[in-house]
C-alpha atoms as a PDB file:
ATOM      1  CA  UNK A   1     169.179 -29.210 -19.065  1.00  0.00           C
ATOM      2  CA  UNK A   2     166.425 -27.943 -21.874  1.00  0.00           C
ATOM      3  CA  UNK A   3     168.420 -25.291 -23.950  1.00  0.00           C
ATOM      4  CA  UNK A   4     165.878 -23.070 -25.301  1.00  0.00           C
ATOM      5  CA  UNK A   5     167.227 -20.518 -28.409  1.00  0.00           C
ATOM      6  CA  UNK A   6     165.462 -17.490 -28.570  1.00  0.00           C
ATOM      7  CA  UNK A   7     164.316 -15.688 -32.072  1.00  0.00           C
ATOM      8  CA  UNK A   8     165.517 -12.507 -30.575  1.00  0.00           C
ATOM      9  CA  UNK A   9     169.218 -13.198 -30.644  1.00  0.00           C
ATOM     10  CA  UNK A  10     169.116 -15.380 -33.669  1.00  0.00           C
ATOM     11  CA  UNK A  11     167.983 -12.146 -36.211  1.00  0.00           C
ATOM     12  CA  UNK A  12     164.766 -14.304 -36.999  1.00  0.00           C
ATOM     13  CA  UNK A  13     162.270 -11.268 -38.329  1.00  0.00           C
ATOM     14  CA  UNK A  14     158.935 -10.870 -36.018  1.00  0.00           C
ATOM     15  CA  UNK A  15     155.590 -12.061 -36.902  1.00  0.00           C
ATOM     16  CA  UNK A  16     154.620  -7.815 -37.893  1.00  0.00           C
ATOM     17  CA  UNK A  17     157.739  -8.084 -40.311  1.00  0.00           C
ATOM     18  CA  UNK A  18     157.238 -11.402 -42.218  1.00  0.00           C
ATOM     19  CA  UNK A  19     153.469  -9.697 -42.195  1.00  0.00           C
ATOM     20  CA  UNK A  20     154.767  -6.789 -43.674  1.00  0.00           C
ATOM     21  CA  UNK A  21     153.048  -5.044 -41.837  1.00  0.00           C
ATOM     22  CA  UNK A  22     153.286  -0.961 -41.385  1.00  0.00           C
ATOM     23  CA  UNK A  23     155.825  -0.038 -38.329  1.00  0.00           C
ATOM     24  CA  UNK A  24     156.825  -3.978 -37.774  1.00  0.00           C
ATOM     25  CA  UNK A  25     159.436  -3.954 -34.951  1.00  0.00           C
ATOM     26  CA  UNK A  26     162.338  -5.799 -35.480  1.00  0.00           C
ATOM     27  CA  UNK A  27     162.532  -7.185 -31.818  1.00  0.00           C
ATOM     28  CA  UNK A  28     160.571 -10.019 -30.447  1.00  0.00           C
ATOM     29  CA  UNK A  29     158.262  -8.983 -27.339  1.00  0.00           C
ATOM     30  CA  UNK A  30     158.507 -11.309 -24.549  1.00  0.00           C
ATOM     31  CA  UNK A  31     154.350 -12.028 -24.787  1.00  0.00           C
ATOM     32  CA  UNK A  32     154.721 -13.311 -28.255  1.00  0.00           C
ATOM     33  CA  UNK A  33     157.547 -15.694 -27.342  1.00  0.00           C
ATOM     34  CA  UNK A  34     155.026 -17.007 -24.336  1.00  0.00           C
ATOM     35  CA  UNK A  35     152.203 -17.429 -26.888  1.00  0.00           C
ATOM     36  CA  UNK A  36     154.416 -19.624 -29.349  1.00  0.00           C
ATOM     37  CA  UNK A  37     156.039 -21.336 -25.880  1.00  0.00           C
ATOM     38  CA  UNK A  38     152.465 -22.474 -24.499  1.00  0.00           C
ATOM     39  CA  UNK A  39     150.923 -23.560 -27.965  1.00  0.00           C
ATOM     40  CA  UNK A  40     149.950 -27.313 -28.667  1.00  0.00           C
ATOM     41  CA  UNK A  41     149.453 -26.254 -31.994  1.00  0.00           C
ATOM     42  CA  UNK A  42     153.359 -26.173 -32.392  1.00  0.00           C
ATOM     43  CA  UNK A  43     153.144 -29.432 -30.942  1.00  0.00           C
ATOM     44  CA  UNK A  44     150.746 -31.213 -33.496  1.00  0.00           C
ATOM     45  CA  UNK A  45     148.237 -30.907 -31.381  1.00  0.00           C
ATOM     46  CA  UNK A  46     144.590 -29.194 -33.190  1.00  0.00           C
ATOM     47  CA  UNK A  47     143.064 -27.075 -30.216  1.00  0.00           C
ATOM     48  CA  UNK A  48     139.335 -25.510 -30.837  1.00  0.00           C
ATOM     49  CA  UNK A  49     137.552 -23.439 -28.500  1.00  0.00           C
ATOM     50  CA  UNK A  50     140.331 -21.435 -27.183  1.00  0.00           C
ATOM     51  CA  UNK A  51     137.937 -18.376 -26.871  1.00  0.00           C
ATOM     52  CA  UNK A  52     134.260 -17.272 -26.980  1.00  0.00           C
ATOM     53  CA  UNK A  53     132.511 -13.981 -27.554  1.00  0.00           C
ATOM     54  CA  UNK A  54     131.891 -11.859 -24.344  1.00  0.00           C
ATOM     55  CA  UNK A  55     128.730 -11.543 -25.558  1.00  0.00           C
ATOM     56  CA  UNK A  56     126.318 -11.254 -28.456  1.00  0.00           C
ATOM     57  CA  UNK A  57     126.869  -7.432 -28.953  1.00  0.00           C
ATOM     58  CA  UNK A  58     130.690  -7.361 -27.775  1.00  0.00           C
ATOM     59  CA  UNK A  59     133.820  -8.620 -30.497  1.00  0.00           C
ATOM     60  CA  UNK A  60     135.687  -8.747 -27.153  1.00  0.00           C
ATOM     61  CA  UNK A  61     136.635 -12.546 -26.755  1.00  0.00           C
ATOM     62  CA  UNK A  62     137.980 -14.050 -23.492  1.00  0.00           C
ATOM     63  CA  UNK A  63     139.997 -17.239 -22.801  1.00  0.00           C
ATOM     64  CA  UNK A  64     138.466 -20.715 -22.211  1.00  0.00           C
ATOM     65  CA  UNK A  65     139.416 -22.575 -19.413  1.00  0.00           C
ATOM     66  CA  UNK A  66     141.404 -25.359 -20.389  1.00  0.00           C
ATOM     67  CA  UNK A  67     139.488 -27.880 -19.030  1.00  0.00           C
ATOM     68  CA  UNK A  68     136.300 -26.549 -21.592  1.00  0.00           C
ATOM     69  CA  UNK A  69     139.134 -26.494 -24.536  1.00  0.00           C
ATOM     70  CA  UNK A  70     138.297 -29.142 -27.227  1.00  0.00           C
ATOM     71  CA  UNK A  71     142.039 -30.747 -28.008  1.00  0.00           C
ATOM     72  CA  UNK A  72     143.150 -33.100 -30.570  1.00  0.00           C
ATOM     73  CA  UNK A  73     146.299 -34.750 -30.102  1.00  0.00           C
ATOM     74  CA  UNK A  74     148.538 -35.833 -33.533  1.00  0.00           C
ATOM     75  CA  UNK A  75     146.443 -33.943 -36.279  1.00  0.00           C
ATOM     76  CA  UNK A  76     149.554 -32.641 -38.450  1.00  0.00           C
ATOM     77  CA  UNK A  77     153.072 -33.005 -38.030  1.00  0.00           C
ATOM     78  CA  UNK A  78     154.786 -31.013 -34.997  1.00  0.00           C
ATOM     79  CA  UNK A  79     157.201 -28.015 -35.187  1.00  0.00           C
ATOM     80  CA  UNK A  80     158.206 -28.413 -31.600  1.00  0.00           C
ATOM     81  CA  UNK A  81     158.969 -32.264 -30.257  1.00  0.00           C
ATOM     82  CA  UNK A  82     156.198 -33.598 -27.950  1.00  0.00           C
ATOM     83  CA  UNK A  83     159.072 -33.848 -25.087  1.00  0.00           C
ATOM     84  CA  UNK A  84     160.331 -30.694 -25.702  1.00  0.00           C
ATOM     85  CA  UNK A  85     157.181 -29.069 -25.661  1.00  0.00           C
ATOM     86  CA  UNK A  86     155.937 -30.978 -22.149  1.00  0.00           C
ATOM     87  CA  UNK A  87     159.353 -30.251 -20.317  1.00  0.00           C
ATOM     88  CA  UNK A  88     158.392 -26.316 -21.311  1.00  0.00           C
ATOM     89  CA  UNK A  89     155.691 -26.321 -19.468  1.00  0.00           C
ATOM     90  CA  UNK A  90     157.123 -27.650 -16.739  1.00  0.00           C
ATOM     91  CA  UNK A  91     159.461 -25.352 -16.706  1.00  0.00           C
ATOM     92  CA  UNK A  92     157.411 -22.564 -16.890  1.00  0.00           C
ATOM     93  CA  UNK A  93     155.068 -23.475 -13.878  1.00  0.00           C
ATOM     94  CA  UNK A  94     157.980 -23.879 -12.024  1.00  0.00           C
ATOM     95  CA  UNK A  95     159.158 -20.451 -12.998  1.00  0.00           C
ATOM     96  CA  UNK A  96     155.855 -19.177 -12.403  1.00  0.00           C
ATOM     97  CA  UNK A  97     155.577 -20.457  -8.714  1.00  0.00           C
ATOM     98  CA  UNK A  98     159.118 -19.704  -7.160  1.00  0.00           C
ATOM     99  CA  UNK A  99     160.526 -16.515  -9.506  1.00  0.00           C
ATOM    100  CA  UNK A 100     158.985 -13.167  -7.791  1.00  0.00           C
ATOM    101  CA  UNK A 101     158.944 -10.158  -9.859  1.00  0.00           C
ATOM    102  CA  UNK A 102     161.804  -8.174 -10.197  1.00  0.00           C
ATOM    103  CA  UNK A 103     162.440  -5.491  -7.003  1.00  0.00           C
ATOM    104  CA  UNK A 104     162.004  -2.245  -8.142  1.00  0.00           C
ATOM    105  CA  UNK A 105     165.173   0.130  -6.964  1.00  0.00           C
ATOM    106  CA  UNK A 106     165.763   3.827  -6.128  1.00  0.00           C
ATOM    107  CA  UNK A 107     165.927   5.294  -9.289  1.00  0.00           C
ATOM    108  CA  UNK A 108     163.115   3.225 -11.166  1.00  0.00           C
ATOM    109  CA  UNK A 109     160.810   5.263 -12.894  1.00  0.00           C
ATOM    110  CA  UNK A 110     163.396   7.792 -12.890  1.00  0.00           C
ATOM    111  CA  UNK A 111     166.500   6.663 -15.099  1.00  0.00           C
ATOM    112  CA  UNK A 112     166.465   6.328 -18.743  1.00  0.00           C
ATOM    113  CA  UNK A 113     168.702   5.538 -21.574  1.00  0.00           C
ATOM    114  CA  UNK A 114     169.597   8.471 -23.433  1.00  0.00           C
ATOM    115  CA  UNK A 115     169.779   7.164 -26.313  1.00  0.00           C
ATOM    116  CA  UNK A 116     166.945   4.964 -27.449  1.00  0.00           C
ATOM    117  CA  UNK A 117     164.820   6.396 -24.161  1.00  0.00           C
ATOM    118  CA  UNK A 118     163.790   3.239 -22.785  1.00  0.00           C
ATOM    119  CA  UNK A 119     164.243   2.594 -19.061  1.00  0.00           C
ATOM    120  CA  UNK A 120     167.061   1.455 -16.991  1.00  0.00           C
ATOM    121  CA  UNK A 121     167.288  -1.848 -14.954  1.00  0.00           C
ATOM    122  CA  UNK A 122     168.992  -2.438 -11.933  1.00  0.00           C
ATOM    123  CA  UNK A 123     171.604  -4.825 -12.035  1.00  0.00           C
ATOM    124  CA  UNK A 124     173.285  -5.720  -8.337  1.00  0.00           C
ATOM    125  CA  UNK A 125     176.500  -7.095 -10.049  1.00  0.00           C
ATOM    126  CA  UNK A 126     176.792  -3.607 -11.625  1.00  0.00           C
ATOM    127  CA  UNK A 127     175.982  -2.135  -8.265  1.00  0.00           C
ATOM    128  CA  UNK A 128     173.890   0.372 -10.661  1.00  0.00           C
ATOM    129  CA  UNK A 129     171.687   0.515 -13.889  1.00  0.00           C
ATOM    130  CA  UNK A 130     171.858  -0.970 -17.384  1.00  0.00           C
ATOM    131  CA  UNK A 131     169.649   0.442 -20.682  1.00  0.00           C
ATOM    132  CA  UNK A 132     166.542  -1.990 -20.545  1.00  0.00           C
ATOM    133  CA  UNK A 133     166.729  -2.275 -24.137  1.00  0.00           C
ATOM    134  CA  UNK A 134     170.740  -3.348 -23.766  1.00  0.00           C
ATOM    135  CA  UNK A 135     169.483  -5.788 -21.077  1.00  0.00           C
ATOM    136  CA  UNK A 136     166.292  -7.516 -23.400  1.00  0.00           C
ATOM    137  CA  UNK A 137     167.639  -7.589 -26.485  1.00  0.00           C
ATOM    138  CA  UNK A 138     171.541  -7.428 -26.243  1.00  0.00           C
ATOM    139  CA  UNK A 139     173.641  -5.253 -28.629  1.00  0.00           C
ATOM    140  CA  UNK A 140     172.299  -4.987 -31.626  1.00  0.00           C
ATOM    141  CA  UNK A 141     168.956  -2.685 -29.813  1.00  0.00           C
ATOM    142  CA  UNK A 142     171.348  -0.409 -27.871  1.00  0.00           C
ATOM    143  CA  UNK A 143     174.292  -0.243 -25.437  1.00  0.00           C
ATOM    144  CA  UNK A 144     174.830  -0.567 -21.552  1.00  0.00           C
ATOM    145  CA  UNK A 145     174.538   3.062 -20.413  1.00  0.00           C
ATOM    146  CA  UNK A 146     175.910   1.473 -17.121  1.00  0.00           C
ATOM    147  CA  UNK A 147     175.919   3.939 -14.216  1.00  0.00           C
ATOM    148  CA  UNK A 148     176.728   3.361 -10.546  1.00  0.00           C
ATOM    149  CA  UNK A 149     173.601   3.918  -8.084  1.00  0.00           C
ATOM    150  CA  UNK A 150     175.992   5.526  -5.012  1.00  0.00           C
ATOM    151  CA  UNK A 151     177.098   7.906  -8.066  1.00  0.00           C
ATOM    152  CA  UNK A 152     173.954   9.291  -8.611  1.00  0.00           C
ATOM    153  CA  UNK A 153     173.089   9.937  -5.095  1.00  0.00           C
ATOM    154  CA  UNK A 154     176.408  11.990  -4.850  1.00  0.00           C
ATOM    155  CA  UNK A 155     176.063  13.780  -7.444  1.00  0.00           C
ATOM    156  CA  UNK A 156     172.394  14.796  -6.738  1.00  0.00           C
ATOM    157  CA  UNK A 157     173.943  15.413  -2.795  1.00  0.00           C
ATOM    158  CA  UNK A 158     176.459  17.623  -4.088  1.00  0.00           C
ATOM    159  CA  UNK A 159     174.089  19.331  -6.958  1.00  0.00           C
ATOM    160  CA  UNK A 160     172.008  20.863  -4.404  1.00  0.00           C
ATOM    161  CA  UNK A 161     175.105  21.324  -1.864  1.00  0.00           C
ATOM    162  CA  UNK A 162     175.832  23.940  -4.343  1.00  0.00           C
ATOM    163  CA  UNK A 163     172.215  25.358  -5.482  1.00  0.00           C
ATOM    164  CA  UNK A 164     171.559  26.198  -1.457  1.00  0.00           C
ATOM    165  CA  UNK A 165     174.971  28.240  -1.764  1.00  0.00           C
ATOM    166  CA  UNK A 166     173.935  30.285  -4.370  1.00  0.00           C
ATOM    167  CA  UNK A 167     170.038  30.826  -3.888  1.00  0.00           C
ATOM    168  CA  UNK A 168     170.543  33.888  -1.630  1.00  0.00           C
ATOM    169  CA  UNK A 169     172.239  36.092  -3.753  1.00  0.00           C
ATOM    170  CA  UNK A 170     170.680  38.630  -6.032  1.00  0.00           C
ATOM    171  CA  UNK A 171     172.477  37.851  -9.083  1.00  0.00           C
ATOM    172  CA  UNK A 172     170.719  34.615  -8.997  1.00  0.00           C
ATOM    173  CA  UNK A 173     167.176  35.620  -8.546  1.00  0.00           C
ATOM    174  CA  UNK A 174     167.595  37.792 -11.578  1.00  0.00           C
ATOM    175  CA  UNK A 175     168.467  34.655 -13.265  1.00  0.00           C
ATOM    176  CA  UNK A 176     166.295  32.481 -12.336  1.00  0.00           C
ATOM    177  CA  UNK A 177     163.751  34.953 -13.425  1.00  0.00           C
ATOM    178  CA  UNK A 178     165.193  35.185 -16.460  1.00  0.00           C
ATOM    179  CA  UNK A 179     165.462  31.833 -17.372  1.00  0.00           C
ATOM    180  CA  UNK A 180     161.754  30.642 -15.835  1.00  0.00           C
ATOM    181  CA  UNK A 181     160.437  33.127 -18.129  1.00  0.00           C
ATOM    182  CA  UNK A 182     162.826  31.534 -21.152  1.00  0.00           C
ATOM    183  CA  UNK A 183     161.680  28.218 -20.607  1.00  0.00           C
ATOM    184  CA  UNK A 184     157.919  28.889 -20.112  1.00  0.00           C
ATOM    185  CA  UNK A 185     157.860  30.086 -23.199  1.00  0.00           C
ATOM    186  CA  UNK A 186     159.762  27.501 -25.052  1.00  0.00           C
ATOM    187  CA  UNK A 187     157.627  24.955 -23.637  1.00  0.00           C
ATOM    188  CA  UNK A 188     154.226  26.511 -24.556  1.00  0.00           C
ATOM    189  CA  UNK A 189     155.693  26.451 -28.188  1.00  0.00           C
ATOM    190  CA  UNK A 190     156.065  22.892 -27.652  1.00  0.00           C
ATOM    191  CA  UNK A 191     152.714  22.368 -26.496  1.00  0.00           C
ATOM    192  CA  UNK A 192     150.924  24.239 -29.262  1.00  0.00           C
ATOM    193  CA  UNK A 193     153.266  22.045 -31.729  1.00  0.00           C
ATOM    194  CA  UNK A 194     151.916  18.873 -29.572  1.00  0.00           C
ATOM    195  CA  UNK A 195     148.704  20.084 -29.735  1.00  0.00           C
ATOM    196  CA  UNK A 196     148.199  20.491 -33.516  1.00  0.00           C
ATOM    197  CA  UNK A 197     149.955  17.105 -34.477  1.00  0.00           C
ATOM    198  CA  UNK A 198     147.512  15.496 -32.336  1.00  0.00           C
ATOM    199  CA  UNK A 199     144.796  17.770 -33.672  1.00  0.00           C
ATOM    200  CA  UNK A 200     146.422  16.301 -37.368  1.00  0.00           C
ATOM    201  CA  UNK A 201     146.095  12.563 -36.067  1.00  0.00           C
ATOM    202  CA  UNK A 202     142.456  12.528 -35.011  1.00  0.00           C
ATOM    203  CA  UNK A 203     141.869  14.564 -38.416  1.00  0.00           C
ATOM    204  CA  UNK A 204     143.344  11.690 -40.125  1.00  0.00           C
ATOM    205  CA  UNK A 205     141.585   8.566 -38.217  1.00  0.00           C
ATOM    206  CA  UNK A 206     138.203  10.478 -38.834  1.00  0.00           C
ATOM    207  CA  UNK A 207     139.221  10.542 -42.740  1.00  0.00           C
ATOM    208  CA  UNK A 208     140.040   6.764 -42.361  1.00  0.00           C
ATOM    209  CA  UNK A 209     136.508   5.959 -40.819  1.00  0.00           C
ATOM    210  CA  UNK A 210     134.810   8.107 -43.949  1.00  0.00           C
ATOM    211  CA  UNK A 211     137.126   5.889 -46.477  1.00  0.00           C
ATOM    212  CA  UNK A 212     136.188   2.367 -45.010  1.00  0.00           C
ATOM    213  CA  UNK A 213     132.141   3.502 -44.768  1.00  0.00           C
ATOM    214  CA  UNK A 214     132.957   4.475 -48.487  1.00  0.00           C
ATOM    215  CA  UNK A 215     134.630   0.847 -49.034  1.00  0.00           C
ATOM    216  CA  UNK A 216     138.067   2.542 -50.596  1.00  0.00           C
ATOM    217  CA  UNK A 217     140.290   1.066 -48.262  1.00  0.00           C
ATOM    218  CA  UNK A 218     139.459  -2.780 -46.733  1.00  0.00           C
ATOM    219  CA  UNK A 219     139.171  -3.225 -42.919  1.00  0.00           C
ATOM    220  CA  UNK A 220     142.583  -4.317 -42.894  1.00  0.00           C
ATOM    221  CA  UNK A 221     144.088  -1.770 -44.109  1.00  0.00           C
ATOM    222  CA  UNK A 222     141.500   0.651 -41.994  1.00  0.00           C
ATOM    223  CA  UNK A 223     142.916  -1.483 -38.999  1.00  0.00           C
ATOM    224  CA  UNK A 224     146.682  -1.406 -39.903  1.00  0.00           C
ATOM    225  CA  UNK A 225     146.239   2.500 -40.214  1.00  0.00           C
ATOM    226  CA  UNK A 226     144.157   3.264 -37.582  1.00  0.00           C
ATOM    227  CA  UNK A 227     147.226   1.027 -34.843  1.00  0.00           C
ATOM    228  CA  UNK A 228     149.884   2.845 -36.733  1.00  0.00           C
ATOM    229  CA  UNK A 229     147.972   6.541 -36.234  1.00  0.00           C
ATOM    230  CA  UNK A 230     146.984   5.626 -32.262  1.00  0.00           C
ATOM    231  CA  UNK A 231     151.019   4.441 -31.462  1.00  0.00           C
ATOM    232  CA  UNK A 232     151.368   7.793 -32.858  1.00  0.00           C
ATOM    233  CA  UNK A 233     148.901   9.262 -30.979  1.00  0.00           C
ATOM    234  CA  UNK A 234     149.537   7.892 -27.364  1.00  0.00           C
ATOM    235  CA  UNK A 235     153.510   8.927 -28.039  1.00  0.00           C
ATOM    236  CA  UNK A 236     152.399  12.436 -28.748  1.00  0.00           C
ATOM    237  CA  UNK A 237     150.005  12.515 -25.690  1.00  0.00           C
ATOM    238  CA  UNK A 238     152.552  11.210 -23.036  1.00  0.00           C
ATOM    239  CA  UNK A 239     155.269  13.724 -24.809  1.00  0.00           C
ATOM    240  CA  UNK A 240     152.288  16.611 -24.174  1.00  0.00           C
ATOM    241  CA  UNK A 241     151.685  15.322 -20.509  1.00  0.00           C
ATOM    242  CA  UNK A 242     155.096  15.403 -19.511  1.00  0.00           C
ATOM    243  CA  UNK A 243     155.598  19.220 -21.016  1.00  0.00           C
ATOM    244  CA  UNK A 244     152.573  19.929 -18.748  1.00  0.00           C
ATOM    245  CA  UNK A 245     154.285  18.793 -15.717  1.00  0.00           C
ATOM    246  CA  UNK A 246     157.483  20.759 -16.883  1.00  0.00           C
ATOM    247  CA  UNK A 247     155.764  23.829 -16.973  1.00  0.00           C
ATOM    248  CA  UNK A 248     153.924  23.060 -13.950  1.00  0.00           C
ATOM    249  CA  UNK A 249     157.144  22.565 -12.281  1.00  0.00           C
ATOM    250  CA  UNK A 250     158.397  25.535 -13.192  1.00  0.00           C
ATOM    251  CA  UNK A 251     160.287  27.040 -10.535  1.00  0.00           C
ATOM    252  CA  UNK A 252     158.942  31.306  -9.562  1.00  0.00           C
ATOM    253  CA  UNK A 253     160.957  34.029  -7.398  1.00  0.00           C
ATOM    254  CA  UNK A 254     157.743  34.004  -5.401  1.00  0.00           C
ATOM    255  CA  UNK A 255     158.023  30.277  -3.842  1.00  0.00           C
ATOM    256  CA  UNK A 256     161.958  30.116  -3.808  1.00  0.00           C
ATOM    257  CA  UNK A 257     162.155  30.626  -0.073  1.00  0.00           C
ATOM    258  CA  UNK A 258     159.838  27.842   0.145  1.00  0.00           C
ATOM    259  CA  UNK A 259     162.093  25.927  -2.012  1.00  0.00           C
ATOM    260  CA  UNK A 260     165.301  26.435  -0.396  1.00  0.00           C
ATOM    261  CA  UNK A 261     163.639  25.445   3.164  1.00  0.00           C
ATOM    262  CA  UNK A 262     163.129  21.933   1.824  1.00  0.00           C
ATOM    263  CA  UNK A 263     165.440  21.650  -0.256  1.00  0.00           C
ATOM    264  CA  UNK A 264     167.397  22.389   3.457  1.00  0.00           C
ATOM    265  CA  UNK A 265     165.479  19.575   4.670  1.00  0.00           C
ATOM    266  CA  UNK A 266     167.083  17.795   2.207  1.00  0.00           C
ATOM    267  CA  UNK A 267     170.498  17.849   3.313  1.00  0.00           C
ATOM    268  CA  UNK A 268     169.766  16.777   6.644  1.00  0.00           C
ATOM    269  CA  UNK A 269     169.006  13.608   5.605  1.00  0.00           C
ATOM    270  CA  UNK A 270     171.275  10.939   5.796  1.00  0.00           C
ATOM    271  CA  UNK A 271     169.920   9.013   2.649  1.00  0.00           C
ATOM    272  CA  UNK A 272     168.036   9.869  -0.706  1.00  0.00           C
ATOM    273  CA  UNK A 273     164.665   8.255  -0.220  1.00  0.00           C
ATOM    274  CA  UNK A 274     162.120   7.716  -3.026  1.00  0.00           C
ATOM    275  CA  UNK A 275     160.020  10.737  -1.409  1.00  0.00           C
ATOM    276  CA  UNK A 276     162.772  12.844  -1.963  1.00  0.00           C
ATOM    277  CA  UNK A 277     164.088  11.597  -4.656  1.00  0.00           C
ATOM    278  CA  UNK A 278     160.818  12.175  -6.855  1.00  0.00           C
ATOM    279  CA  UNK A 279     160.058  15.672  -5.241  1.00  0.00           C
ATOM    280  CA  UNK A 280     163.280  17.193  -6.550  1.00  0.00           C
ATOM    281  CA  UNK A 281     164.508  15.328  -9.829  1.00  0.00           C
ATOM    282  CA  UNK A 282     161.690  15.025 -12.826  1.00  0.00           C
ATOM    283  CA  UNK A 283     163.960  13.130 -15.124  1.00  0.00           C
ATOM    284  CA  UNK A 284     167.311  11.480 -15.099  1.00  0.00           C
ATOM    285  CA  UNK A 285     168.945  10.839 -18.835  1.00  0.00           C
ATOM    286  CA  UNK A 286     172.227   8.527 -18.902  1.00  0.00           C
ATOM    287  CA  UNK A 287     174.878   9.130 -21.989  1.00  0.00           C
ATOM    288  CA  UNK A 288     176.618   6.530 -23.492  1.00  0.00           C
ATOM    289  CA  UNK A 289     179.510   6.911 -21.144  1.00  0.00           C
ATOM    290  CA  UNK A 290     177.637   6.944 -18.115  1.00  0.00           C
ATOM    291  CA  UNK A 291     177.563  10.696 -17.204  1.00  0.00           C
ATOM    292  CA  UNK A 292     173.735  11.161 -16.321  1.00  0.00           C
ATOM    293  CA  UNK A 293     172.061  14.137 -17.534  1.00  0.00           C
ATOM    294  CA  UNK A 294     169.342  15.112 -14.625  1.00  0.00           C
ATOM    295  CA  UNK A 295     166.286  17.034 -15.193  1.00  0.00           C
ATOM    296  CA  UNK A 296     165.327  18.879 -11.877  1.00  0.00           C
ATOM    297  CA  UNK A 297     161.760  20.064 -10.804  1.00  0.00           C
ATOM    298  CA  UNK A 298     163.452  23.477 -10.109  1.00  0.00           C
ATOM    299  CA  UNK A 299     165.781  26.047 -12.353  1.00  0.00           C
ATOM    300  CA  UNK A 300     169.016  26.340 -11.727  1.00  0.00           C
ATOM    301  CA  UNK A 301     171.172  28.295 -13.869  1.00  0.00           C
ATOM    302  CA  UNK A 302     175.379  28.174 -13.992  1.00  0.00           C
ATOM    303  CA  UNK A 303     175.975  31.026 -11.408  1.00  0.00           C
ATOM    304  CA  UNK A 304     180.185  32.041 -12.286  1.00  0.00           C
END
């Protein structure tokens, strides 16, 4: 059987790393791994015409068909054995053919790590969810976060098993008012904070455009700086997006009777379905001991 160790677990730094380049992760991506696995180049093998322009006015470059690729077999001396390398590709059109993409579960979408904020994967041995930075890269990215799948459909059961007790009463509304009003304006402070790093960002590409037309910084460095600023920038823009839907979500005195009526609904149902599922709960976090953390689309403060 072809034993195949990966960089990942063997603390080999990335290509962006050895680079040195600026915000270099320290984990191998699965797509870089592919490109190095499906490379006659590691094989000794000199391959031209990979890819070709789009067109005369585009950079844009597309892939060849291999058939139209111009390889040379035994031009310099291989990293990979020629057996090796063949039996890989086997393997991987195998892999390709028969393996279907992984299902995607209940709480997909839904569940995160709360630690390093990546998503959780189902695992059916676990009967329940894993960090899916625990489950690509092993220990030294994070740790399990495991958590049961029946558990969090009981505890969401029983969560609003106790918010349809309390929404009649009076001291509650008062509350609720209280808090919606808290929490509106805690997240428009955290919108106009969003708002003027981004504002900061684009300020700072449009200073990198006027240095490279000014030739004080080289085109790789305008490159380098420009990826680093728009990572920045698309992490500030989903962080502003999902504010928006928070205070969207925002539960009012004025549609609570609405609210209670499904969430009613709710509890005649037999099983959480995605439908459900997604129309109540925004967000569910999992701590490192498995208690989840879950963000509802409605407030509900502690009534004693």
């Amino acid at each position: 059987m072809l034993a195949i160790v990966l960089p990942r677990t063997q603390g080999i730094p990335t290509p962006a790393e050895i680079a040195g380049k600026k915000n270099a992760g320290d984990k191998w991506n699965d797509s870089t791994i592919k490109l190095i696995l499906i490379n006659p180049h590691y094989a000794g093998d000199l391959v031209q015409n990979r890819t070709t322009t789009v067109s005369v006015t585009s950079k844009k470059r597309k892939k060849v068909d291999l058939e139209k690729q111009i390889i040379i077999k035994g031009t310099h001396e291989a990293i990979i054995p020629r057996e090796v390398f063949n039996t890989v590709q086997q393997q991987m059109k195998i892999r390709t053919k028969f393996i279907t993409a992984p299902k995607k579960h209940l709480f997909t979408n839904v569940l995160y790590c709360a630690d390093c904020g990546k998503g959780m994967w189902y695992r059916s041995n676990r009967k329940g969810y894993i960090c899916g930075n625990y489950a690509r890269h092993g220990k030294r990215a994070c740790s399990s976060h495991c958590i049961e799948e029946d558990l969090l459909k009981d505890t969401i059961l029983t969560d609003i098993q106790e918010f349809v007790k309390q929404i009649d009463k009076e001291q509650y509304l008062k509350q609720l008012e209280a808090q919606t009003k808290k929490s509106k304006q805690n997240l428009q402070k955290q919108l106009s904070k969003l708002d003027k790093q981004i504002d900061l960002i684009k300020s700072r590409k449009r200073k990198y455009i006027n240095m490279l037309a000014e030739e004080i910084i080289s085109h790789e460095d305008y490159r380098e700086n420009v990826e680093a600023n728009n990572i920045e920038l698309a992490e500030l823009v989903e962080k502003k997006n999902e504010l928006q839907t928070a205070i969207e979500s925002e539960q009012t005195v004025d549609n609570l009777e609405q609210l209670k009526q499904e969430l009613l609904q709710f509890l005649d149902f037999d099983e959480l379905t995605p439908e459900i599922l997604h129309r109540l709960v925004n967000r569910i976090d999992v701590k490192v001991d498995g208690i989840p953390k879950i963000h509802y689309r409605f407030s509900a403060p502690k009534i004693e």
